[in-house]
Protein backbone atom coordinates (compact mmCIF):
# COMPACT_ATOMS: atom_id res chain seq x y z
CA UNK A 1 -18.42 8.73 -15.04
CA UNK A 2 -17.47 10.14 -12.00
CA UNK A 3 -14.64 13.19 -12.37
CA UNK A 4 -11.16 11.54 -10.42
CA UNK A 5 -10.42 12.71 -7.07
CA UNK A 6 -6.31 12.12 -7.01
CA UNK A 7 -4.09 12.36 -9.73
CA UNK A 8 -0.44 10.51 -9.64
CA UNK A 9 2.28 12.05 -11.07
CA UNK A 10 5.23 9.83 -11.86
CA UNK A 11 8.35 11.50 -13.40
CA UNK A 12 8.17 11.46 -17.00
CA UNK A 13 5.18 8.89 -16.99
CA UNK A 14 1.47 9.41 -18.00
CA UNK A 15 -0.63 10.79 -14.99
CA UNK A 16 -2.84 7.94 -13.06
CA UNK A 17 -6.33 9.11 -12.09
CA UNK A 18 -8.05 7.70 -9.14
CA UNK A 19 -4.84 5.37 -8.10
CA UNK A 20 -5.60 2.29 -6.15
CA UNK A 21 -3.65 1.53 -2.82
CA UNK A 22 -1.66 -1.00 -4.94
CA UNK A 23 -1.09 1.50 -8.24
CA UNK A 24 0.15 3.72 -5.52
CA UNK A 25 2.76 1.52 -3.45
CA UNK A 26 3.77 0.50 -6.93
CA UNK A 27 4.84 4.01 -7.58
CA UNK A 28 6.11 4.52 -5.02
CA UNK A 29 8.02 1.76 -4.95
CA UNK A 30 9.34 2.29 -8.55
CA UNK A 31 11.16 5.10 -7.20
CA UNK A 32 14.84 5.24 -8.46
CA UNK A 33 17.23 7.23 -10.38
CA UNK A 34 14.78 7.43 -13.59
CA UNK A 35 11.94 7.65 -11.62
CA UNK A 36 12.69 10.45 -9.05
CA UNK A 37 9.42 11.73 -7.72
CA UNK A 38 5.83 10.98 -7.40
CA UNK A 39 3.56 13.58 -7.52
CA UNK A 40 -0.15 13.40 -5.84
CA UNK A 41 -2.62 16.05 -6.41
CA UNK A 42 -5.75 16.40 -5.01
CA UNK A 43 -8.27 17.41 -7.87
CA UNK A 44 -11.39 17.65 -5.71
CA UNK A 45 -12.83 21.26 -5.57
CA UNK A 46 -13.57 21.62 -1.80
CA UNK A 47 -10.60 24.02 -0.04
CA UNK A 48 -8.66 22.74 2.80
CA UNK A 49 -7.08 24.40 5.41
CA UNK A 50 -2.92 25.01 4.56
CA UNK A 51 -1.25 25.46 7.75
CA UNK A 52 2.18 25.94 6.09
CA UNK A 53 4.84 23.81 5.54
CA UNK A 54 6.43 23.00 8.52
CA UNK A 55 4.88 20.28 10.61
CA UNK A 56 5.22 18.18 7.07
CA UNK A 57 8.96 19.49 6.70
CA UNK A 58 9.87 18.64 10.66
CA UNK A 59 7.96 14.68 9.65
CA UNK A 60 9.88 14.41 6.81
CA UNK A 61 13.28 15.17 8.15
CA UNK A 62 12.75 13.16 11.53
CA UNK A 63 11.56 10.10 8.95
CA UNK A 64 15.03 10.72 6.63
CA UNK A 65 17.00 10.67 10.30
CA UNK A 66 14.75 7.48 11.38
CA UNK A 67 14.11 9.45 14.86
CA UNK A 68 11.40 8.27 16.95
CA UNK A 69 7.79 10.30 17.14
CA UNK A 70 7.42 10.95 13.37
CA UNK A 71 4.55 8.27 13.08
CA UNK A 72 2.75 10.28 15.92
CA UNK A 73 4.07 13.45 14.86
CA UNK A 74 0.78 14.15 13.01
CA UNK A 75 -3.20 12.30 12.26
CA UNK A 76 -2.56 9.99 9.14
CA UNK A 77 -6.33 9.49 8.60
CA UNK A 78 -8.23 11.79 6.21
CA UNK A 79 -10.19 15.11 7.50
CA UNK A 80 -13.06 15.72 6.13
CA UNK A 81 -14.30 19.19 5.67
C-alpha cells in the first residue's frame, strides 16, 4: 500500500488520507460554526520552495474583498520539483 500523499484535517474530525476531489469539496463545504477549518498537509518527503507568506496572504484578502486579479494573482496548477 502506497504511503498517502495529503492528509485533511477537519476540526475535531478524524484525519482523511489521500482525499478525493469530492471528499475535499465536501469539506470544504461542511465548513460552519462547528466545523471551522480544514487543514491540508502535504505528507510527501520531497522539500519545496517557501517563498513566505505573502503572495498567499495578498490572494486571500483580495478573494475575502471579491476584488478582481486574485484568480490570476498566482499558477493554480501543481509544480513539480
Amino acid at each position: 500500500m502506497a504511503k498517502p500523499v495529503l492528509r485533511a484535517i477537519e476540526d475535531g474530525e478524524p484525519a482523511v488520507d489521500d482525499p478525493t476531489g469530492d471528499a475535499l469539496h465536501d469539506l470544504l463545504a461542511d465548513m460552519n460554526l462547528r466545523h471551522r477549518f480544514v487543514i491540508l498537509e502535504r505528507l510527501d518527503p520531497k522539500p519545496h520552495e517557501m517563498t513566505g507568506p505573502e503572495p498567499i496572504a495578498r490572494v486571500m484578502i483580495n478573494w475575502t474583498h471579491d476584488r478582481q486579479g486574485w484568480r490570476e494573482a498566482i499558477p493554480w496548477v501543481p509544480t513539480f520539483c
